[in-house]
Protein backbone atom coordinates (compact mmCIF):
# COMPACT_ATOMS: atom_id res chain seq x y z
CA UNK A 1 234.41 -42.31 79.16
CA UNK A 2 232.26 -40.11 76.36
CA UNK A 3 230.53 -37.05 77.97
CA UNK A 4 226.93 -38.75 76.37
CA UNK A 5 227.77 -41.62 79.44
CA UNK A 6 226.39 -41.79 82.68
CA UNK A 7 229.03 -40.24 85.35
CA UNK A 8 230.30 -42.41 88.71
CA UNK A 9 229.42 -40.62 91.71
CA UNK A 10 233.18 -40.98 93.24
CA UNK A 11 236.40 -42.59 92.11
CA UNK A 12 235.87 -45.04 95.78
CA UNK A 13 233.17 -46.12 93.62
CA UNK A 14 234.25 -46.66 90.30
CA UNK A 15 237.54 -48.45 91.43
CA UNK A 16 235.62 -51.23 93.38
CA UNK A 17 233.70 -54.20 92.58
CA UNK A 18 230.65 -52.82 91.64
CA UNK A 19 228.63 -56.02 91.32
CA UNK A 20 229.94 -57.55 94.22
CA UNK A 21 229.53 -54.71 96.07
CA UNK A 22 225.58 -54.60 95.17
CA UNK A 23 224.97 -58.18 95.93
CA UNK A 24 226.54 -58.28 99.38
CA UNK A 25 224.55 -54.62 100.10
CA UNK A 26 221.76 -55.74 98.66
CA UNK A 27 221.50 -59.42 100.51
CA UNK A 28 221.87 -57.41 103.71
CA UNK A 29 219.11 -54.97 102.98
CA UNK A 30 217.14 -57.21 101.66
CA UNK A 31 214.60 -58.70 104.81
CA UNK A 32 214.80 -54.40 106.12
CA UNK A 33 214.50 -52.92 102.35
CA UNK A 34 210.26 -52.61 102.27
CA UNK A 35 210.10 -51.07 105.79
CA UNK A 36 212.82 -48.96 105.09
CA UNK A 37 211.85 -47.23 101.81
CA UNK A 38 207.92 -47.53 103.09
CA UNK A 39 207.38 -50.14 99.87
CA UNK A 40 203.73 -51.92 100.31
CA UNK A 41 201.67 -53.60 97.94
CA UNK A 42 198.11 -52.14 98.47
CA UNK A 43 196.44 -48.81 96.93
CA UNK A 44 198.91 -46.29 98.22
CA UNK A 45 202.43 -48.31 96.00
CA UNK A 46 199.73 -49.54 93.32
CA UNK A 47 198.83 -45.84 92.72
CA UNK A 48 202.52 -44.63 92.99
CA UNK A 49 203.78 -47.10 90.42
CA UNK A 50 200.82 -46.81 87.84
CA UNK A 51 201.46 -43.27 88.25
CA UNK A 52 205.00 -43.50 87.67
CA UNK A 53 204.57 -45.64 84.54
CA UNK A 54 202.25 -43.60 82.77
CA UNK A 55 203.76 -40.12 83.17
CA UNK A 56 206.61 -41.51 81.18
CA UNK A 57 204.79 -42.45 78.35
CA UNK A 58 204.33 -40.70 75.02
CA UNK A 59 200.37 -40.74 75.20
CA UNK A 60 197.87 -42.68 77.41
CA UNK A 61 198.54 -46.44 77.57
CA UNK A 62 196.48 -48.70 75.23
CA UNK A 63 195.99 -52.12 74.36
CA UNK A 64 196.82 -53.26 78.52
CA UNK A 65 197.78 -55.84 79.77
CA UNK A 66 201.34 -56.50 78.49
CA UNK A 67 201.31 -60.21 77.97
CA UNK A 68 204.85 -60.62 79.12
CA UNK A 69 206.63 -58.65 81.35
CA UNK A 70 210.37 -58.46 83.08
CA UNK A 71 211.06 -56.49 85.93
CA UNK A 72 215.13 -56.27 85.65
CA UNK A 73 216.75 -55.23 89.20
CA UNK A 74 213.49 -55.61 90.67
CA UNK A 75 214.85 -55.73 94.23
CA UNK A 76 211.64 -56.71 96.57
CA UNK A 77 209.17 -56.69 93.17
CA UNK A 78 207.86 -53.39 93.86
CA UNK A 79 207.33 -51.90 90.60
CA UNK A 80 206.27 -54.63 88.90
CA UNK A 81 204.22 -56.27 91.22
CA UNK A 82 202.04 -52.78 91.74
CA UNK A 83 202.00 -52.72 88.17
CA UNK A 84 200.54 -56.15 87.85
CA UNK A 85 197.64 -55.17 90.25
CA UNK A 86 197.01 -52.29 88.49
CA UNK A 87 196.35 -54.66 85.19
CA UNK A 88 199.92 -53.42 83.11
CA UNK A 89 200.99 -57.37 82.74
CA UNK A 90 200.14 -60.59 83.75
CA UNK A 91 203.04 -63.08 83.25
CA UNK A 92 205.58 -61.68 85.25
CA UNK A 93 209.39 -62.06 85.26
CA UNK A 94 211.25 -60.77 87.63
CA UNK A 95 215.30 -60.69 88.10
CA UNK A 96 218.17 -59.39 90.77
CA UNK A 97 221.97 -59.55 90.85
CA UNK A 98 221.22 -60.02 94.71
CA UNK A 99 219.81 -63.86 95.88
CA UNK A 100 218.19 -62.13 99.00
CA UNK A 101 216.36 -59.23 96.79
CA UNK A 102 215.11 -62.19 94.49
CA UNK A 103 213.98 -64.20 97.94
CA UNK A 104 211.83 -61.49 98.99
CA UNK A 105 210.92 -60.27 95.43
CA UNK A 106 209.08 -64.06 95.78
CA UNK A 107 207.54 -63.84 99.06
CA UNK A 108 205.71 -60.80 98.39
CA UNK A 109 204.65 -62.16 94.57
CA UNK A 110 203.37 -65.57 96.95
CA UNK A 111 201.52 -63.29 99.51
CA UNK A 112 199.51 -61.59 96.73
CA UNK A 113 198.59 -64.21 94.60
CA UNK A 114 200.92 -63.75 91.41
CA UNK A 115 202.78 -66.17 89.61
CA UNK A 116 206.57 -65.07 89.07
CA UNK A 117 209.47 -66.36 87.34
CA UNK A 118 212.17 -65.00 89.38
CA UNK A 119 215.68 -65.46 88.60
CA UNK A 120 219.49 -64.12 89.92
CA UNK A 121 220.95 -62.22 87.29
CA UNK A 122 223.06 -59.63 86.16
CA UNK A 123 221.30 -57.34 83.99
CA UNK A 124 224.29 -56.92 81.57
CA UNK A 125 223.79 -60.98 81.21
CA UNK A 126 220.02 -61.28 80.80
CA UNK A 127 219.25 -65.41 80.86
CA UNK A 128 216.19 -64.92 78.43
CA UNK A 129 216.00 -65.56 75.11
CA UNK A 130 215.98 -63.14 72.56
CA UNK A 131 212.40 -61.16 71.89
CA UNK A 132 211.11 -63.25 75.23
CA UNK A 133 208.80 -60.06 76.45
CA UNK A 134 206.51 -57.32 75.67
CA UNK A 135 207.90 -55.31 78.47
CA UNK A 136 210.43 -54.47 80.28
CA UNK A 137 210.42 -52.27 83.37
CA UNK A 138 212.87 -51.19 86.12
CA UNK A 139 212.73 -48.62 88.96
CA UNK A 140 215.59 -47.20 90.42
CA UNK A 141 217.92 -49.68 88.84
CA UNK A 142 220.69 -48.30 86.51
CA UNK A 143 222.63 -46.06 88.62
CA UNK A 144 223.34 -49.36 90.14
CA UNK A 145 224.61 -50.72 86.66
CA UNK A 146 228.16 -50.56 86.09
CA UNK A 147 227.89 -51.03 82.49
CA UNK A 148 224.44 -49.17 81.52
CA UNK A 149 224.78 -49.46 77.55
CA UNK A 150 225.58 -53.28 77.83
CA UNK A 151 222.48 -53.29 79.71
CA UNK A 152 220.09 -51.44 77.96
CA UNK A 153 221.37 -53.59 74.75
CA UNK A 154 220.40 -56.46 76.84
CA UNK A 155 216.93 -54.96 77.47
CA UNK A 156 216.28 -54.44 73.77
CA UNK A 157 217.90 -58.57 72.80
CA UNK A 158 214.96 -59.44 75.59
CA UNK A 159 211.99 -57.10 73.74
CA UNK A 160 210.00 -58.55 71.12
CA UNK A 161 209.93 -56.35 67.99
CA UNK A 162 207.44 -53.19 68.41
CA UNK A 163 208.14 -54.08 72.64
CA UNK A 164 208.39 -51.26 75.19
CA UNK A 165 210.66 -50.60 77.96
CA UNK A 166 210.02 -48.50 81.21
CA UNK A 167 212.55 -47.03 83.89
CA UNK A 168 211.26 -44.98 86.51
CA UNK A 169 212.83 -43.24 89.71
CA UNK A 170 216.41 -42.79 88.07
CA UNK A 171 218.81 -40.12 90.08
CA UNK A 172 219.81 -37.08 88.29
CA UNK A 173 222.86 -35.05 88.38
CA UNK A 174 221.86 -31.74 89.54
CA UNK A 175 219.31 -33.20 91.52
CA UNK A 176 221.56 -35.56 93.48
CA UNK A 177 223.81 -32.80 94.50
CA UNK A 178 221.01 -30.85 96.03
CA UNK A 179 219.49 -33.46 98.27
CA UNK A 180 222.67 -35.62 99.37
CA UNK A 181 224.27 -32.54 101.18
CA UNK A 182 220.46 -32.02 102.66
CA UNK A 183 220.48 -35.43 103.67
CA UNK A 184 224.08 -34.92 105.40
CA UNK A 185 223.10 -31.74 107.39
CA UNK A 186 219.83 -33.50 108.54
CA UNK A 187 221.46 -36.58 109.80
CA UNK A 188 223.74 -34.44 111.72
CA UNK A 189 221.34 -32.19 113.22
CA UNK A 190 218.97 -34.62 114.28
CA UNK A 191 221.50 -37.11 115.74
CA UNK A 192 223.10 -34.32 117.94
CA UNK A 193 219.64 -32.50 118.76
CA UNK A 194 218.82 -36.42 119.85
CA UNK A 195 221.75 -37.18 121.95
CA UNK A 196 220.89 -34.04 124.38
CA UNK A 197 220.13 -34.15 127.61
CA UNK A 198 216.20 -34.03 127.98
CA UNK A 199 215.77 -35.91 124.62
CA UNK A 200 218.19 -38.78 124.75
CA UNK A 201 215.97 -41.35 127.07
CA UNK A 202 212.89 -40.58 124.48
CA UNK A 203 214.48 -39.78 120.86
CA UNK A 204 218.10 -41.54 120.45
CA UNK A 205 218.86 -44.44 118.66
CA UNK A 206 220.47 -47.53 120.53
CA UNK A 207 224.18 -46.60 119.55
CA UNK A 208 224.30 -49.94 117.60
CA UNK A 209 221.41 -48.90 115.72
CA UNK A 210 223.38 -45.82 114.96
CA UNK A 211 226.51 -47.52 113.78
CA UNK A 212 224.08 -49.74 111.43
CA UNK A 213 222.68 -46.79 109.85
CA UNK A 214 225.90 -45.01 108.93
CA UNK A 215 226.94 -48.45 107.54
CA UNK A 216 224.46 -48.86 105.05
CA UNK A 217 224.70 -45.07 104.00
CA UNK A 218 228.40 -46.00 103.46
CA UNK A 219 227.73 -48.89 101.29
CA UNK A 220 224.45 -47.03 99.18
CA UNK A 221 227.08 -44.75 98.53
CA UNK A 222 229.34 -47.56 96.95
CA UNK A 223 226.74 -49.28 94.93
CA UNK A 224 225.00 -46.30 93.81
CA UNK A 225 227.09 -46.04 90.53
CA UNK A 226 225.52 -42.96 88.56
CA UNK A 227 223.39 -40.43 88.40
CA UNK A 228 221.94 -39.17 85.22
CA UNK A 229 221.47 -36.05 82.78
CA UNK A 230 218.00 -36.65 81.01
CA UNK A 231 219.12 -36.14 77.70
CA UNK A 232 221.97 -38.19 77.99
CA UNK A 233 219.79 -40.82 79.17
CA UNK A 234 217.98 -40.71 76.05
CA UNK A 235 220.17 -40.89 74.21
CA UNK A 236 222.08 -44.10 75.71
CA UNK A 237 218.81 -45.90 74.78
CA UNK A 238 218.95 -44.59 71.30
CA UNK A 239 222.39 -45.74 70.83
CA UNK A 240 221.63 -49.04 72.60
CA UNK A 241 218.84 -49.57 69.15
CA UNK A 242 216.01 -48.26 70.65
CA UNK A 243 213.32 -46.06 68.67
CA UNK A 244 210.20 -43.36 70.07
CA UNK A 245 212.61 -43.02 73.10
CA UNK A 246 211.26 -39.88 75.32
CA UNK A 247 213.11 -38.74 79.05
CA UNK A 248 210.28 -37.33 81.71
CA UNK A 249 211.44 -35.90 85.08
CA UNK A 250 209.72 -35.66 88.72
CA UNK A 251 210.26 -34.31 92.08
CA UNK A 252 211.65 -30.60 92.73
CA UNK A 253 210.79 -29.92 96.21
CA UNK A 254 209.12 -33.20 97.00
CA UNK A 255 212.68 -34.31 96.83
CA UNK A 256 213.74 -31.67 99.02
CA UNK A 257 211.44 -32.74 101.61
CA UNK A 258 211.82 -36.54 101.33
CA UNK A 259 215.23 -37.04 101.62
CA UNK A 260 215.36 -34.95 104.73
CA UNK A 261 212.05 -36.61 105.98
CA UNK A 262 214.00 -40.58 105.74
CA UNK A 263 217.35 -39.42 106.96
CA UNK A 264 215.40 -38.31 109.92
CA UNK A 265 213.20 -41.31 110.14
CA UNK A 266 216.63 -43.29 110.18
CA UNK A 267 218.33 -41.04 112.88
CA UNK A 268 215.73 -41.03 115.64
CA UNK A 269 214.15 -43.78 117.55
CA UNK A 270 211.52 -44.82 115.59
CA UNK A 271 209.33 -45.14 118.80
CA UNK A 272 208.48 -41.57 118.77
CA UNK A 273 207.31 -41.50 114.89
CA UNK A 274 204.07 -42.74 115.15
CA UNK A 275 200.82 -43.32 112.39
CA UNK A 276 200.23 -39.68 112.58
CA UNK A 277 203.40 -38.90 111.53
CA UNK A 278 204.33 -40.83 108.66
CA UNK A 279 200.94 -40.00 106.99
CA UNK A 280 201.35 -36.18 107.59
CA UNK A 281 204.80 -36.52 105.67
CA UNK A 282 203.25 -38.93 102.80
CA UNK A 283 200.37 -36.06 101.98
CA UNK A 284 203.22 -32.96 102.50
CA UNK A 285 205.36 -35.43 100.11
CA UNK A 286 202.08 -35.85 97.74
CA UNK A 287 201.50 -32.18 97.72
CA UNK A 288 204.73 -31.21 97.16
CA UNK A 289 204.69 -33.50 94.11
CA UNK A 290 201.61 -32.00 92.74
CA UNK A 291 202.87 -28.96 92.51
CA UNK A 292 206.54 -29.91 91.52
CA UNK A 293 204.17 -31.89 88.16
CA UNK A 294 201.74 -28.99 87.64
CA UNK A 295 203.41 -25.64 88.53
CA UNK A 296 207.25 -26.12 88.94
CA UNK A 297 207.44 -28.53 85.74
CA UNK A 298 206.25 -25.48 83.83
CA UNK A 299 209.28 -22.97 84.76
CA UNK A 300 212.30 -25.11 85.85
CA UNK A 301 214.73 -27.37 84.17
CA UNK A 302 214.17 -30.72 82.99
CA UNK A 303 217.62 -31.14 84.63
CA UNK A 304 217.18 -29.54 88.28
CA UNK A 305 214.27 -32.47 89.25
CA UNK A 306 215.63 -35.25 91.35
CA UNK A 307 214.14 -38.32 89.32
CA UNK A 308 214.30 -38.75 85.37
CA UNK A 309 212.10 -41.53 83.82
CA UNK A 310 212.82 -43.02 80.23
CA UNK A 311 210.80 -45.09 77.67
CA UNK A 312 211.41 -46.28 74.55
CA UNK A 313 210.56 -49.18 71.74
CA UNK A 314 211.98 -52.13 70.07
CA UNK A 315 211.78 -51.31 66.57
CA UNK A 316 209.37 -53.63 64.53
CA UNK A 317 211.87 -54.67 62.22
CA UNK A 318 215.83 -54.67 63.32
């Protein structure tokens, strides 16, 4: 493997099946995966993924809406959905690896009104023809990929010439090994503090409930694949053909503070975490993101932020 390529996150994890591994994770998260990550499809997720698709590009978007547009790993739809609302695209494509992701992906295009072709498929095997879309999007999708150059090839066969690509919410190196020990130290606090006596009747988890949460940590930790240095990033696009590539990263301390804040979520009963408190952690996550884009941006490393973003081109003529 070169140094320029993205790094597994342990050998358990390079050594398996990575893409059956994601389908059978993903099919079981699938009908839990929008509650669990707090995904909607009003204002609050329409905002969030506009937001997240124009701080990775170059200069203010023009010329909207994309005509064609494929959402590759789109899980539930998320990103591209909220971008369709927000007037990026209008025919939508959307694909999985996992049958259950591309079941819900449809629901949720059916309960808002939008047309979707939605397809299984593995994004190093795109079943589109050659220069099929304008644009192509993904969010938190190729630290899943075992094979991230095949599929970023892929991504560019897809693009029609002068055709943009967009991948937002990708894990970076330094900032994964921050928050993953946080998250460790917070699901072991909280699920001891909960088991006490005085606490248990009101705060613990059914045991069961318990033993399904530290199952699907186990398996996210299997199927997710990479994390990513920004530059290197980059330039995987650029060697995959791609031209006016540019790498933007988010999320310093919001990341901090998230991670803790779900790991939490997941380790107490969720019958004591009311409206009150999941909007007091969205505006401390919001502020904490304002600052991390505005203050912290200006001072620390590209590198030490949680989340890199990357966009790039087709190039008019190959």
């Amino acid at each position: 493997m070169s140094p320029s390529q993205p790094q597994p996150r342990s050998s358990a994890a390079a050594s398996r099946d990575a893409k059956r591994d994601n389908v059978v994770y993903h099919d079981w998260e699938a009908s839990t995966y929008d509650a669990k990550w707090s995904i909607s499809f009003d204002a609050r997720c329409v905002d969030y993924a506009r937001d997240r698709f124009d701080a990775v590009l170059p200069a203010p978007a023009t010329g909207l809406p994309y005509r064609d547009a494929l959402e590759i790993g789109a899980g539930t739809g998320f990103f591209l959905l909220n971008l369709a609302q927000s007037g990026v695209a209008t025919r939508l494509s959307l694909s999985d690896i996992s049958p259950g992701m591309v079941a819900a992906a449809q629901s949720n295009a059916q309960a808002l009104g939008l047309e979707v072709d939605a397809r299984v498929a593995d994004a190093e095997h795109l079943p589109f023809a050659d220069g099929s879309f304008d644009l192509v999007v993904g969010h938190a999708v190729l630290h899943h990929i075992p094979d991230v150059d095949r599929a970023l090839r892929e991504v560019l066969r897809v693009l029609r010439p002068g055709g943009r690509f967009v991948f937002a919410g990708e894990p970076t190196k330094h900032g994964d090994r921050i928050v993953r020990p946080l998250s460790r130290a917070t699901w072991w606090a909280s699920t001891r503090a909960a088991a006490l006596p005085g606490l248990r009747d009101r705060w613990a988890r059914e045991p069961d409930e318990l033993r399904a949460s530290s199952h699907a940590a186990a398996l996210e930790a299997v199927v997710d694949l990479h994390t990513f240095d920004p530059a290197e990033l980059a330039r995987a696009c650029l060697r995959a053909g791609a031209v006016d590539v540019s790498a933007v990263t988010e999320e310093l301390t919001a990341s901090w503070f998230g991670w803790p804040v779900r790991t939490f979520e997941a380790a107490v009963s969720p019958d004591r975490l009311g409206r009150r408190w999941a909007q007091v952690a969205y505006r401390t996550w919001q502020g904490l993101a304002w600052a991390d884009r505005h203050v912290w941006d200006r001072v620390v490393p590209d590198a030490w932020f949680y989340n890199v973003s990357v966009t790039g081109l087709r190039p008019d003529h190959d």
